[in-house]
N, C-alpha and C. Protein backbone atom coordinates (compact mmCIF):
# COMPACT_ATOMS: atom_id res chain seq x y z
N UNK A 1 79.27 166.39 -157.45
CA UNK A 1 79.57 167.16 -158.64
C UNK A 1 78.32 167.76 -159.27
N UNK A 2 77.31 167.49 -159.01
CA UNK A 2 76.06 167.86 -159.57
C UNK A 2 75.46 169.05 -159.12
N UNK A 3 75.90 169.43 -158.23
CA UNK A 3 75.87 170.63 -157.74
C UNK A 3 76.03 171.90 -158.23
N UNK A 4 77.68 171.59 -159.35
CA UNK A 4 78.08 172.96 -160.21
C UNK A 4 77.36 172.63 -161.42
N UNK A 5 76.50 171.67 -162.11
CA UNK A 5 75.24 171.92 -163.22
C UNK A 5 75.12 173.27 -163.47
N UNK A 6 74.59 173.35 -162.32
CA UNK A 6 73.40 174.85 -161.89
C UNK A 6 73.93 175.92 -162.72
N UNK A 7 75.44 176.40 -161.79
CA UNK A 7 76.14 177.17 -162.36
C UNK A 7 76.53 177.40 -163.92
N UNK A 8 77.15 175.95 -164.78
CA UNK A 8 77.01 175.81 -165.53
C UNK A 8 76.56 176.77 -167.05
N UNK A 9 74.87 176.15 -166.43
CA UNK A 9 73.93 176.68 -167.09
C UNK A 9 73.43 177.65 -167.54
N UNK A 10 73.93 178.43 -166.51
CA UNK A 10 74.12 179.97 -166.18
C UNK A 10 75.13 180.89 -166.55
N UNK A 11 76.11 180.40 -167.09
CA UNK A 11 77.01 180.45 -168.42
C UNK A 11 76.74 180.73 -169.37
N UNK A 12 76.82 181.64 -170.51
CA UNK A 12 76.55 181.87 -171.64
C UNK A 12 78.13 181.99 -172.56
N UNK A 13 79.25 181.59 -172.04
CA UNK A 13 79.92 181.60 -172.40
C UNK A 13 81.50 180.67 -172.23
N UNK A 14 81.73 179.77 -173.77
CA UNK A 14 82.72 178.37 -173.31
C UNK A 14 83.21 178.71 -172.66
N UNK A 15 84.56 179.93 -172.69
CA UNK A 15 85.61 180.19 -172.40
C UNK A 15 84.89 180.15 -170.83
N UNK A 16 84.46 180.91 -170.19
CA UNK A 16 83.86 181.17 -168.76
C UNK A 16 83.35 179.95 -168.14
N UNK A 17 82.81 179.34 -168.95
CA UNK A 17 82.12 177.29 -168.69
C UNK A 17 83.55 176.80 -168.35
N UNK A 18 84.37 176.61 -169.34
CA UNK A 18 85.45 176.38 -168.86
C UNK A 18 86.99 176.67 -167.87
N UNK A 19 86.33 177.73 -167.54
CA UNK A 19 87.22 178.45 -166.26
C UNK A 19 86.64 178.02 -165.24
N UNK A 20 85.16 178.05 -165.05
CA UNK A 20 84.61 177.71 -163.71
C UNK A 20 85.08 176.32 -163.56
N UNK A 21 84.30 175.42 -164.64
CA UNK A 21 84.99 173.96 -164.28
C UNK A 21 86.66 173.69 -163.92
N UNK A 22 87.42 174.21 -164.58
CA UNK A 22 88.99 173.90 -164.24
C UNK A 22 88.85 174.41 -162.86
N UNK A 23 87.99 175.74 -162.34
CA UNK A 23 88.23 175.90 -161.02
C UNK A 23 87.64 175.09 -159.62
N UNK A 24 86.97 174.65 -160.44
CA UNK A 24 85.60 173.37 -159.93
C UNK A 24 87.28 172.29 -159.39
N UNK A 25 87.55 171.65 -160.75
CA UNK A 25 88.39 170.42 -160.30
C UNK A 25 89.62 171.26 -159.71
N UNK A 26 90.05 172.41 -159.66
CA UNK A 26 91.67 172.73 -158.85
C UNK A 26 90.90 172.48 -157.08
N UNK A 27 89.28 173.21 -156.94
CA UNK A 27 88.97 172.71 -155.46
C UNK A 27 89.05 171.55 -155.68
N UNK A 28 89.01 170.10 -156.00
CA UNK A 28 88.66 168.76 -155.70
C UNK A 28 90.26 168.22 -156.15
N UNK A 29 91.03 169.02 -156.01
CA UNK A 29 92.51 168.22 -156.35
C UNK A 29 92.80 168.08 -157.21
N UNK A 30 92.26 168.11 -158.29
CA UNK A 30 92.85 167.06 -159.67
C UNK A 30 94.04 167.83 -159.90
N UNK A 31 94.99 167.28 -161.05
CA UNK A 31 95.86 167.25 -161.35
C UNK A 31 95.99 167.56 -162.67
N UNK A 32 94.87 166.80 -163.24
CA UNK A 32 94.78 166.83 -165.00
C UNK A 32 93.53 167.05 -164.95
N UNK A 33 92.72 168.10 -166.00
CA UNK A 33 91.58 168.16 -166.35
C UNK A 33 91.28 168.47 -167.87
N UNK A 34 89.99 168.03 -168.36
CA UNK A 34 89.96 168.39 -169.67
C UNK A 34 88.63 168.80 -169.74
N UNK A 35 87.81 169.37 -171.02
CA UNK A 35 86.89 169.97 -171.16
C UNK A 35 86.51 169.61 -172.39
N UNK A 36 85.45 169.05 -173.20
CA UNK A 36 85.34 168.88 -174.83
C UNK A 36 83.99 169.62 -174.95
N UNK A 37 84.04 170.24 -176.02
CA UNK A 37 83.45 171.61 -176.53
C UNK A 37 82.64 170.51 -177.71
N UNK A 38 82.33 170.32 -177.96
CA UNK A 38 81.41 169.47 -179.28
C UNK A 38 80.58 170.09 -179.79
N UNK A 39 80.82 170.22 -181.27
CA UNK A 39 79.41 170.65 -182.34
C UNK A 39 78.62 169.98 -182.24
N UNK A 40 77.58 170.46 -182.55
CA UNK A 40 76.10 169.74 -182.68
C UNK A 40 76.08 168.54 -183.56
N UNK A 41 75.51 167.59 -183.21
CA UNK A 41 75.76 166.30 -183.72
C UNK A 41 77.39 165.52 -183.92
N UNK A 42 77.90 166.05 -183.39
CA UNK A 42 79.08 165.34 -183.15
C UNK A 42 79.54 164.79 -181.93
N UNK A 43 80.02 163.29 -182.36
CA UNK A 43 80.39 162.78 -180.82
C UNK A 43 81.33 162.97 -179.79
N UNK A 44 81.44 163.14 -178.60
CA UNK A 44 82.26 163.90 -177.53
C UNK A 44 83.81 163.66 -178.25
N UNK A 45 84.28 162.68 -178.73
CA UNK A 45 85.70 161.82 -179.25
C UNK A 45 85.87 162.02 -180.33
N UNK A 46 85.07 162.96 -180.87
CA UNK A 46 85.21 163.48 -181.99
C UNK A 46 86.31 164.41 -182.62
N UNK A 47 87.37 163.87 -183.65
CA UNK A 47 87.83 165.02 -183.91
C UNK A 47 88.09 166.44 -184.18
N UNK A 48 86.71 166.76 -184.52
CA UNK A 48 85.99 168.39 -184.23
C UNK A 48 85.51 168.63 -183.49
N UNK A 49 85.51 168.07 -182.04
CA UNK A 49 85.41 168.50 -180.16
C UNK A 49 87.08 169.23 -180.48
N UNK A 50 86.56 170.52 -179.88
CA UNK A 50 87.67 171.30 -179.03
C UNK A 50 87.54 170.61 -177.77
N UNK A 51 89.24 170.47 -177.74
CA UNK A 51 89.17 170.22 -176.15
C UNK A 51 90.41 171.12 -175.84
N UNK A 52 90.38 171.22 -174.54
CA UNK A 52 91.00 172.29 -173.78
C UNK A 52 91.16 171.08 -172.07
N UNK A 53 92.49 171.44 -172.33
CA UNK A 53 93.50 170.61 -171.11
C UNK A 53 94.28 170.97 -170.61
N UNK A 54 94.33 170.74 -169.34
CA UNK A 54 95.23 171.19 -167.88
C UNK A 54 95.94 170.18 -167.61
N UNK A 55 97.49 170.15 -167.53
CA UNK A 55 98.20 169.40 -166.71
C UNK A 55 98.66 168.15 -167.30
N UNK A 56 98.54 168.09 -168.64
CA UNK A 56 98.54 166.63 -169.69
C UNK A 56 100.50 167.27 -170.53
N UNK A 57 100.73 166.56 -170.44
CA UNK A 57 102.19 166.46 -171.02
C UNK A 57 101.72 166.94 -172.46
N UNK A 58 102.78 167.30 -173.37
CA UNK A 58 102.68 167.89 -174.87
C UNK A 58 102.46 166.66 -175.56
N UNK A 59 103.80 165.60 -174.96
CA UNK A 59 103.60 164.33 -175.66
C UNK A 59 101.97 163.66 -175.85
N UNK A 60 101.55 163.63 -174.19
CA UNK A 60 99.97 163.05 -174.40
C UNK A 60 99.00 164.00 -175.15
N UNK A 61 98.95 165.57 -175.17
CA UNK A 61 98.39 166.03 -176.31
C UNK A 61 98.81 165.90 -177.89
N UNK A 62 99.63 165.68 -178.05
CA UNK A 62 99.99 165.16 -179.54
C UNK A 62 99.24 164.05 -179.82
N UNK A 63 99.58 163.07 -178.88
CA UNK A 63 98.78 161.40 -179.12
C UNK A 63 97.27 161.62 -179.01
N UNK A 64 96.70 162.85 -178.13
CA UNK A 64 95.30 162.83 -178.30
C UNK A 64 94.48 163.55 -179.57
N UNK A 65 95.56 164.34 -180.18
CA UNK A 65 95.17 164.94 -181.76
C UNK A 65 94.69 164.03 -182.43
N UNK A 66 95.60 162.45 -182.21
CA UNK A 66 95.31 161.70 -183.82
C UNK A 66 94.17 161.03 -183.58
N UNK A 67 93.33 161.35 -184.59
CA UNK A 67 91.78 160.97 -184.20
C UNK A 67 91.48 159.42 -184.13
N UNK A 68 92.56 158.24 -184.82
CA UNK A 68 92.66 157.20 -184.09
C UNK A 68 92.47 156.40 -182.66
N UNK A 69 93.14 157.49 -182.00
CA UNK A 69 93.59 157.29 -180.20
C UNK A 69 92.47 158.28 -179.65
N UNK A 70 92.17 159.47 -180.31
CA UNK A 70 91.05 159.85 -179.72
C UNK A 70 89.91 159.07 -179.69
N UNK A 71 89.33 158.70 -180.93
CA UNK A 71 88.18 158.15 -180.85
C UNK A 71 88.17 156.85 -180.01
N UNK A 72 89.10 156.09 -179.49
CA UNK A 72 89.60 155.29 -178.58
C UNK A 72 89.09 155.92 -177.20
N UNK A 73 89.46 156.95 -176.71
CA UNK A 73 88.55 157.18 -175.09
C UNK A 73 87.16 157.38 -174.97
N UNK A 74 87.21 156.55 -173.98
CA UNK A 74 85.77 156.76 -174.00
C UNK A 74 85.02 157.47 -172.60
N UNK A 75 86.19 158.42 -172.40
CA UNK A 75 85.52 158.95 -170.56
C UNK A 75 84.17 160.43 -171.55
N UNK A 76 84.63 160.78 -172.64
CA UNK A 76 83.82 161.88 -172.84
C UNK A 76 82.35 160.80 -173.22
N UNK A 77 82.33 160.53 -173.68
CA UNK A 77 81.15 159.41 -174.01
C UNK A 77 80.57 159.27 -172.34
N UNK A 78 81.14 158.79 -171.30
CA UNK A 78 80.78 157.78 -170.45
C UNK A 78 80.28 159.61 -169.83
N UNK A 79 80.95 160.32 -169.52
CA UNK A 79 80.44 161.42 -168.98
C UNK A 79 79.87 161.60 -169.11
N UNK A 80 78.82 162.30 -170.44
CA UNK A 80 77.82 162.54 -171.04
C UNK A 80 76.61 161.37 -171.03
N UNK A 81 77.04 160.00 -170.70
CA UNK A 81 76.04 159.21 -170.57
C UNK A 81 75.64 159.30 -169.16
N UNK A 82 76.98 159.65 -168.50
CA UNK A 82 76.49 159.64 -166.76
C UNK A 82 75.71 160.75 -166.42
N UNK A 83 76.11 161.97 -167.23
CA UNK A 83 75.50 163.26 -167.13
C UNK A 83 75.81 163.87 -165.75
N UNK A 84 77.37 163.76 -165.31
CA UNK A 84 77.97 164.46 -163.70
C UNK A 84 79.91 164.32 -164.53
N UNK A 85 80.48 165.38 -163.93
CA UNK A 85 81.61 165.59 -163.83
C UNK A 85 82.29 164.09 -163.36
N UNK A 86 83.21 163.53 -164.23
CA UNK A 86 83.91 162.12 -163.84
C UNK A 86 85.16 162.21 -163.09
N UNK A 87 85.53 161.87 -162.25
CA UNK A 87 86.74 161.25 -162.64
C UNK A 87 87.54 160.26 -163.20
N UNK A 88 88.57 160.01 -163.33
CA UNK A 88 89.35 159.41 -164.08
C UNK A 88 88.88 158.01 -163.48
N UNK A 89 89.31 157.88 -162.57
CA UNK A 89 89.18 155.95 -161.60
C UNK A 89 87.54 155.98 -161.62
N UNK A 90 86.58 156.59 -161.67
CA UNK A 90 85.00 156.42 -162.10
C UNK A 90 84.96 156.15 -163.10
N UNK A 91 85.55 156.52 -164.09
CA UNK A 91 85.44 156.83 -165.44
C UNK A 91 85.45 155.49 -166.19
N UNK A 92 86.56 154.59 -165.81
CA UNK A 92 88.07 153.33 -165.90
C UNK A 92 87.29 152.43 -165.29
N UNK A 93 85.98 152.66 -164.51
CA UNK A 93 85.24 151.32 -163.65
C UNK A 93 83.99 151.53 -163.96
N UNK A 94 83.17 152.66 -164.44
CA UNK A 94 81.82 152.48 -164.90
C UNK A 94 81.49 150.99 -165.73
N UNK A 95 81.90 151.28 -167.07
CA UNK A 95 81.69 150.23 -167.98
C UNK A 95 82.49 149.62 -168.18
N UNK A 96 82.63 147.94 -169.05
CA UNK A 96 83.62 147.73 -169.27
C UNK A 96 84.30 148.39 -170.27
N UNK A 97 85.65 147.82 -170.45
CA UNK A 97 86.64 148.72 -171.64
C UNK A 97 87.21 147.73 -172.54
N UNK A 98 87.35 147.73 -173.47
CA UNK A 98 87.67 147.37 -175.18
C UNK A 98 89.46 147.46 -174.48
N UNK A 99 90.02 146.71 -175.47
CA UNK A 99 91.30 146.73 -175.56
C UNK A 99 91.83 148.31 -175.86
N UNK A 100 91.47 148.53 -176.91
CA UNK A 100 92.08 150.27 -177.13
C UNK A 100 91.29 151.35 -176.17
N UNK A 101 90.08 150.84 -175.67
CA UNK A 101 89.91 151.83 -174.71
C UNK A 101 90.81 151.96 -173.58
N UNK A 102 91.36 150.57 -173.36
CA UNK A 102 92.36 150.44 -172.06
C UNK A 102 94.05 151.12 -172.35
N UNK A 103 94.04 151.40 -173.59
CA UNK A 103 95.48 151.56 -174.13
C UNK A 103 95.31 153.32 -174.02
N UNK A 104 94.06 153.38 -173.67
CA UNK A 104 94.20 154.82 -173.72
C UNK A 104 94.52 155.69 -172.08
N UNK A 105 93.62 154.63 -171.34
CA UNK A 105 93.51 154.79 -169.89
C UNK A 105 95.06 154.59 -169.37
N UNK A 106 96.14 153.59 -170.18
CA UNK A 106 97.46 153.00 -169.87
C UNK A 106 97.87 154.94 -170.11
N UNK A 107 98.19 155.24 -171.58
CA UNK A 107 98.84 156.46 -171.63
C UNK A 107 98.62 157.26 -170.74
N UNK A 108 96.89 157.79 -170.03
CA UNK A 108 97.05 158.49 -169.53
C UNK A 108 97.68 158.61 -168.51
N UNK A 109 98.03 157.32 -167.54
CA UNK A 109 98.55 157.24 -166.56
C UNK A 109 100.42 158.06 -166.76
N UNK A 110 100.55 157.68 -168.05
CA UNK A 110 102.20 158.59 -168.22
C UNK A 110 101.85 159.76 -168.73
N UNK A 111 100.75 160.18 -168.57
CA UNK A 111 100.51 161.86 -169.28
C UNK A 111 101.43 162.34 -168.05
């Protein structure tokens, strides 16, 4: 995954950052993808991260609005600490997980 960085970088624009990546994960299969846009000094799980999502049920975007259950995942955190594109089962085995971090990893599985 470290590979599309490069490209990335070379981006001057979200909307376009975020097309390449969704096109990044449609080559590698995924199914569901997401993207969090974060203001400066704000944390990835942050309720003022735009995020922008592929393939997630309405229901699981509703539940990810309430900044309760958001601030509960912790793959945007773990990403940004890993500093490479995650997946989900990388994501769920890096570190350990907190009870509500796991309640979040449970939903996504019914997104």
């Amino acid at each position: 995954m470290q590979k599309y960085f490069g490209q990335i970088e070379r981006l001057d624009d979200l909307w376009d950052v975020y097309r390449y990546i969704s096109g990044v994960c449609d080559e590698q299969g995924a199914i569901r993808t997401s993207y969090h846009f974060s203001p400066i000094f704000s944390a990835p799980n942050s309720i003022r991260t735009d995020v922008y999502a592929n393939g997630y049920s309405d229901e699981w975007l509703k539940l990810y609005d309430k900044e309760d259950f958001r601030q509960s995942d912790p793959i945007p955190a773990r990403t940004m600490k890993h500093g490479a594109l995650l997946k989900w089962s990388d994501a769920m085995t890096i570190e350990p997980n907190t009870l509500s971090q796991r309640s979040v990893f449970c939903g996504n599985a019914r997104a």
